[in-house]
Protein backbone atom coordinates (compact mmCIF):
# COMPACT_ATOMS: atom_id res chain seq x y z
CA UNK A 1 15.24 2.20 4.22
CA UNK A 2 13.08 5.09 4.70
CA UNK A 3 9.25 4.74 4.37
CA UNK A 4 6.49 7.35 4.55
CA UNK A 5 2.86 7.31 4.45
CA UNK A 6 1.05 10.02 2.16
CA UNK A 7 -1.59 12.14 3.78
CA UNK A 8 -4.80 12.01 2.00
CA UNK A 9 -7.08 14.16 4.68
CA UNK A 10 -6.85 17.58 5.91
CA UNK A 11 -7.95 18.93 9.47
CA UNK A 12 -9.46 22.22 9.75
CA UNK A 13 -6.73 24.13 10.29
CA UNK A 14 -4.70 22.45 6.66
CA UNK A 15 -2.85 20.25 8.41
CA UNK A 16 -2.43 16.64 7.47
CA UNK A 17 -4.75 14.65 9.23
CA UNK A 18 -4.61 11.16 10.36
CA UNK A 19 -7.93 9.49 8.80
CA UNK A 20 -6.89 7.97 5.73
CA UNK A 21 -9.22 8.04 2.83
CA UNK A 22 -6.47 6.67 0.68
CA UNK A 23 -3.33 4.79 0.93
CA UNK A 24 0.09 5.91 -0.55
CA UNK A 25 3.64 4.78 0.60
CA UNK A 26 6.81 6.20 -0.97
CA UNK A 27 10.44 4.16 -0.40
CA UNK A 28 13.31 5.86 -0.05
CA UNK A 29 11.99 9.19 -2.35
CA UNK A 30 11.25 7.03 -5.46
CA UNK A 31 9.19 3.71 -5.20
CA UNK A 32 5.38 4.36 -4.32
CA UNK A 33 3.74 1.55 -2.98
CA UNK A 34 0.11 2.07 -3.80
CA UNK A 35 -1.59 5.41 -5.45
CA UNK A 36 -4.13 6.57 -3.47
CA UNK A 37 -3.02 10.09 -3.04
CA UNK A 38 0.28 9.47 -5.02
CA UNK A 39 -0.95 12.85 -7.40
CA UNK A 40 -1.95 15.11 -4.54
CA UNK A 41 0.83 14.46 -1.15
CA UNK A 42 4.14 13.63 -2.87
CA UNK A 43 6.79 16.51 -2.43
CA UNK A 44 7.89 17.98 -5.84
CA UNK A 45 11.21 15.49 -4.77
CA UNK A 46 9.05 12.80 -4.70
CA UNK A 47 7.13 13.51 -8.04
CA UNK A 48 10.61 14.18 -9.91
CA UNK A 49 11.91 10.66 -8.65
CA UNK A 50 9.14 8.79 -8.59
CA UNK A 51 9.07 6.11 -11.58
CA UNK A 52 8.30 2.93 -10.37
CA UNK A 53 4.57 2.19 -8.60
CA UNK A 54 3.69 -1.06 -6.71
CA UNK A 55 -0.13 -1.96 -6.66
CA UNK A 56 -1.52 -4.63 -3.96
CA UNK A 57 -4.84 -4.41 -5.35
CA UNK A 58 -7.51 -2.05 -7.47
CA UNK A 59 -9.47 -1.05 -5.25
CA UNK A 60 -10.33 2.91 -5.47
CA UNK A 61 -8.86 4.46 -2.39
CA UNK A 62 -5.10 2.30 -3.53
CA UNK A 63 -5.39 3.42 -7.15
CA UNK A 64 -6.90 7.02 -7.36
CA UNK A 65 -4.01 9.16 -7.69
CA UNK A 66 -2.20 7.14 -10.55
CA UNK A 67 -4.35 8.51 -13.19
CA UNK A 68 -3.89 12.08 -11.86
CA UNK A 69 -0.11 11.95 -11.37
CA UNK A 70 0.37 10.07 -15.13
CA UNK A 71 -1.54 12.83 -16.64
CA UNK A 72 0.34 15.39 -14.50
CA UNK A 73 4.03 14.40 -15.49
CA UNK A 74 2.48 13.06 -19.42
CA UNK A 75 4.46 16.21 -21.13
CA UNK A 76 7.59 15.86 -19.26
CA UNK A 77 8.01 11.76 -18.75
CA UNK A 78 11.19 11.14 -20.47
CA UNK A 79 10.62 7.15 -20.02
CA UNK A 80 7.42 5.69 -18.68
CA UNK A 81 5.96 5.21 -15.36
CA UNK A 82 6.35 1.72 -14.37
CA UNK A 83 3.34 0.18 -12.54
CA UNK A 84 3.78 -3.39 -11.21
CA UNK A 85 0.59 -5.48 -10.79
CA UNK A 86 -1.03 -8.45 -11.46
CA UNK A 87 -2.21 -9.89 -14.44
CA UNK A 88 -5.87 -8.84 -12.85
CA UNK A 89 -5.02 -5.51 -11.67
CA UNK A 90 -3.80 -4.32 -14.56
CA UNK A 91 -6.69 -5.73 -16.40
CA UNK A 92 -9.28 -4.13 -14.27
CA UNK A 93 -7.31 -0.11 -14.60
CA UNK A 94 -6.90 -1.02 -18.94
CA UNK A 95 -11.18 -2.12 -18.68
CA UNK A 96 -12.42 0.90 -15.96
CA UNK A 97 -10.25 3.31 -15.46
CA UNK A 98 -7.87 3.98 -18.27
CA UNK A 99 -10.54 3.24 -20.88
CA UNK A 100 -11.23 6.87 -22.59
CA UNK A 101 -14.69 6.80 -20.61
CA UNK A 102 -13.32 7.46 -17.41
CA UNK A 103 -9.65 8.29 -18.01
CA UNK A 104 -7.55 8.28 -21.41
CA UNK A 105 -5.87 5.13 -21.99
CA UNK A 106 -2.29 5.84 -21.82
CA UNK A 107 -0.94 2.58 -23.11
CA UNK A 108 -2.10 3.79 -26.16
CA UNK A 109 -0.68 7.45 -26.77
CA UNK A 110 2.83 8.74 -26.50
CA UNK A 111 4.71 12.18 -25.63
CA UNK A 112 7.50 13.72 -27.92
CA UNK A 113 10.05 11.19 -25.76
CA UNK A 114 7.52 7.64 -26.02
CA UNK A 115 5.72 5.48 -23.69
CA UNK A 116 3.70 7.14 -20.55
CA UNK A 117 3.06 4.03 -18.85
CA UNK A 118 4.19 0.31 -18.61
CA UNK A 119 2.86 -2.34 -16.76
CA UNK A 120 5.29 -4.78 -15.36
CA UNK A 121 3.23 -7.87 -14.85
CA UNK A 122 3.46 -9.59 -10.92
CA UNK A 123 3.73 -12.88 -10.71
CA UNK A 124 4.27 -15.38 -7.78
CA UNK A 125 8.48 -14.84 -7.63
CA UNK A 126 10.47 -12.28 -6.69
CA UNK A 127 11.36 -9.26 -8.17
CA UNK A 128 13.30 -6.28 -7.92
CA UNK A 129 12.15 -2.36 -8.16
CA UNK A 130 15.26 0.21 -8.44
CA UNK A 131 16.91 -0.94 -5.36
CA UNK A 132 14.76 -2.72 -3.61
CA UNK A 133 13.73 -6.40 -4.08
CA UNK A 134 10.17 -7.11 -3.47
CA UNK A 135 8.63 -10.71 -2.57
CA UNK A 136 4.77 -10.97 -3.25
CA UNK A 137 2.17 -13.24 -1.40
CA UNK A 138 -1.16 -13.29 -1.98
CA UNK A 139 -3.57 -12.14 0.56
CA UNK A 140 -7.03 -12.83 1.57
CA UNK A 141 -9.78 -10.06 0.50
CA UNK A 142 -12.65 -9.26 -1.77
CA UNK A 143 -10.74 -8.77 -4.56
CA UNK A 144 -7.43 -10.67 -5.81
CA UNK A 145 -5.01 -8.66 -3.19
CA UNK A 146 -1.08 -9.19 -3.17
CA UNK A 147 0.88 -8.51 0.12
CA UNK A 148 4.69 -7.35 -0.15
CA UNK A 149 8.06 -8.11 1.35
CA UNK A 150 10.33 -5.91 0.69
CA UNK A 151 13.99 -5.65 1.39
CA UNK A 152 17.36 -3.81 0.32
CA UNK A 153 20.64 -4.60 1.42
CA UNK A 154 20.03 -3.43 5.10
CA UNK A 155 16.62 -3.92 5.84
CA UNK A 156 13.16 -6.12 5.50
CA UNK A 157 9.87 -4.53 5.80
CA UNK A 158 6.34 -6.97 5.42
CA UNK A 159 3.07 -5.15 4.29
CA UNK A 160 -0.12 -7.00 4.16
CA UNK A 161 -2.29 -4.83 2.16
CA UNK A 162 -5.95 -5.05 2.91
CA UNK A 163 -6.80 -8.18 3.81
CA UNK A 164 -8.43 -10.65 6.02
CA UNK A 165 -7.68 -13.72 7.69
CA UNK A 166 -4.08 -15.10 6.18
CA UNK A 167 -2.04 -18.21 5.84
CA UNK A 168 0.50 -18.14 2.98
CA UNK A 169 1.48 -14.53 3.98
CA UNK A 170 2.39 -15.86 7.67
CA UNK A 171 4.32 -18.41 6.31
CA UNK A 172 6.32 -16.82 4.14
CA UNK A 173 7.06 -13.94 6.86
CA UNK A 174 8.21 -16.22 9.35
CA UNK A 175 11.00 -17.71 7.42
CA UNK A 176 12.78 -13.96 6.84
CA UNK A 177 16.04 -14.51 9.26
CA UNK A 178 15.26 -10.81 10.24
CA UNK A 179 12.28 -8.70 9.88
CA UNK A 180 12.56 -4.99 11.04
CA UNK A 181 8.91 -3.51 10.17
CA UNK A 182 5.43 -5.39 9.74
CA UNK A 183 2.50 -3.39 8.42
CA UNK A 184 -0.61 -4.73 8.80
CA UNK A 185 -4.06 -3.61 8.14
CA UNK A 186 -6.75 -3.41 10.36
CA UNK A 187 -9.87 -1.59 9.25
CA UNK A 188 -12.83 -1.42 11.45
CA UNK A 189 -13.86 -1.84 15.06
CA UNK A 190 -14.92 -5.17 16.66
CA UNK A 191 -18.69 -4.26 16.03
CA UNK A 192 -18.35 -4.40 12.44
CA UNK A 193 -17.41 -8.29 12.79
CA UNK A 194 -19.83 -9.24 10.00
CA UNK A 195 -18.81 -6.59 7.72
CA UNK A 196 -15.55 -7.13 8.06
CA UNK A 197 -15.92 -10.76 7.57
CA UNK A 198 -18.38 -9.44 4.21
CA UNK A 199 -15.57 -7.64 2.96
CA UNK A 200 -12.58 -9.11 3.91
CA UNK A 201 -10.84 -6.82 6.35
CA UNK A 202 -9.58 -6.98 9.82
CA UNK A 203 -10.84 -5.93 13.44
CA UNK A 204 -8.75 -5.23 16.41
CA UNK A 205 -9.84 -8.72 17.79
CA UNK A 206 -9.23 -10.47 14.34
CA UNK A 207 -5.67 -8.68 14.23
CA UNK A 208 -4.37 -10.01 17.46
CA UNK A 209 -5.50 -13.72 16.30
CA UNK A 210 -3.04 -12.83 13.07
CA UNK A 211 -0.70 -11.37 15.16
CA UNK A 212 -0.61 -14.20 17.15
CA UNK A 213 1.18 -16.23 14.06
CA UNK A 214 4.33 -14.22 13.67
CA UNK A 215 7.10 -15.38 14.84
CA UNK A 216 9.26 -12.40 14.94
CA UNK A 217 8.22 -11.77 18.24
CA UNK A 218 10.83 -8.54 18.68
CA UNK A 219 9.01 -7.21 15.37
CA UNK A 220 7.42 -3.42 15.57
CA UNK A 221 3.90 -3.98 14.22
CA UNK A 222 2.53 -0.94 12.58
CA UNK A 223 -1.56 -0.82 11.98
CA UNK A 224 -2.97 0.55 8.68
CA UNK A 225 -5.66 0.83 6.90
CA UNK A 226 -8.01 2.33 9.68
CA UNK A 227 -11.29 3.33 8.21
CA UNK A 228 -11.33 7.27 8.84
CA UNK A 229 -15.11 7.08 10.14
CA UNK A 230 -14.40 4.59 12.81
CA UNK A 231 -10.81 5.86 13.95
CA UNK A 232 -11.27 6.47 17.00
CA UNK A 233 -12.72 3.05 18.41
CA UNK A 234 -10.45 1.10 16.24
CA UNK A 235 -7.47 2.89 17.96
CA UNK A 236 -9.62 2.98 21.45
CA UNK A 237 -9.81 -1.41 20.94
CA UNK A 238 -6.21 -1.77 19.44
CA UNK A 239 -4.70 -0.08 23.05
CA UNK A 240 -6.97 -2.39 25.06
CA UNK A 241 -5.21 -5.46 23.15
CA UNK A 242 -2.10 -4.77 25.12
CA UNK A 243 -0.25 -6.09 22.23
CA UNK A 244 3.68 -5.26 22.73
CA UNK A 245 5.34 -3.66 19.54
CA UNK A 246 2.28 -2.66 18.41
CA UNK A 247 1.75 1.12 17.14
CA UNK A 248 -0.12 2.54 14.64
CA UNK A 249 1.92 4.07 11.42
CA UNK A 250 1.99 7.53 11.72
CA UNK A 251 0.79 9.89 8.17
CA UNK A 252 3.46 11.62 7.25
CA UNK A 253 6.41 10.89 9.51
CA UNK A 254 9.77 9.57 8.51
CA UNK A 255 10.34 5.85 9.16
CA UNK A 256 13.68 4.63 9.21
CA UNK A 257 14.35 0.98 9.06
């Protein structure tokens, strides 16, 4: 399984920075996870192949490229783009974003070859994307959030999403026989405890508690989710933590698991 995460920021110089404004993962060339900068970092590869879009929640900075890259491929989509979500995700992008105001609502018009978009409602079982079979869990943040486990015939990866504290996500982790990747949000610095608490996110501190209940103890743990204005201290605590396996997920590089 190969898994890579979409710059969104640029340094000076062009070159793909490593704040993240928005968050974007592409499997194996053709399953995005996410949408945050799904119109604006995918290789023309990637936009060709990609059909199938996974949403853990829909919030801006996880959404924001789907309307961009619909309306990008609408002449050319010779069958629809499929975008799995919840019953409330999908709900919230048909009522705010793709509602003519402040997007067209592509559920409702057609190209010369049919349907731009489908939703493909999530629900608590499992379910299978192209190649890949996909477990979700609910998480714990502001809005209703849905973690992922997802697997092909070689490998399991866990992604929590943004959240906060979890239970059901731990549990269902720890019965995988074998899990080769866990990504895991954490998205300010230990000073922010209240408003991370407020909105539902994680601090370095808070992560190790969560990290604390996996079992997999031979696991590589990859942090996500860092918000870009407080980078620096959030990586500055997470080294302190002396956590092994731990290791931030690199933007843009090639994972192979």
């Amino acid at each position: 399984m190969k898994l890579r995460l979409l710059a969104s920021t640029l340094e000076r110089d062009g070159s793909a920075s490593g704040r993240q404004h928005y968050s974007c993962f592409v499997i194996d060339g053709c399953v995005a996870i996410d949408a945050g900068s799904l119109a604006t970092s995918v290789t023309s590869d990637e936009r060709n192949e990609i059909r199938d879009v996974v949403l853990t929640h829909a919030h801006l900075d996880h959404i924001a490229g789907l309307p961009l890259f619909i309306d990008d491929l609408f002449p050319i989509l010779k069958k629809p783009v499929r975008v799995y979500a919840t019953r409330e995700v999908i709900d919230v992008l048909e009522t705010h974003i793709f509602n003519w105001a402040v997007y067209p609502r592509f559920s409702e018009i057609k190209n010369s070859h049919g349907e731009v978009i489908e939703y493909v409602e999530i629900e608590n079982s499992e379910f299978y994307v192209r190649h890949l079979k996909l477990q979700p869990v609910a998480v714990n943040h502001k809005v209703p959030s849905t973690g992922f486990i997802f697997s092909d015939e070689k490998s399991t990866v866990a992604v929590s999403g943004d959240t906060a504290e979890m239970g059901e996500f731990w549990d269902v982790v720890n019965k995988i026989e074998k899990l080769d990747a866990l990504l895991i949000e954490c998205a300010f610095p230990d000073e922010f405890e209240e408003l991370s608490s407020i909105s539902r996110h994680l601090t370095p501190a808070k992560l190790k508690t969560e990290i604390g209940k996996l079992k997999h103890s031979d696991c590589p743990i990859y942090v996500i989710n860092l918000k870009p204005s407080y980078r620096d201290a959030i990586v500055s605590q997470l080294e302190k933590l002396s956590v092994s396996h731990l290791q931030l997920l690199e933007v843009g590089r090639e994972y192979h698991f």
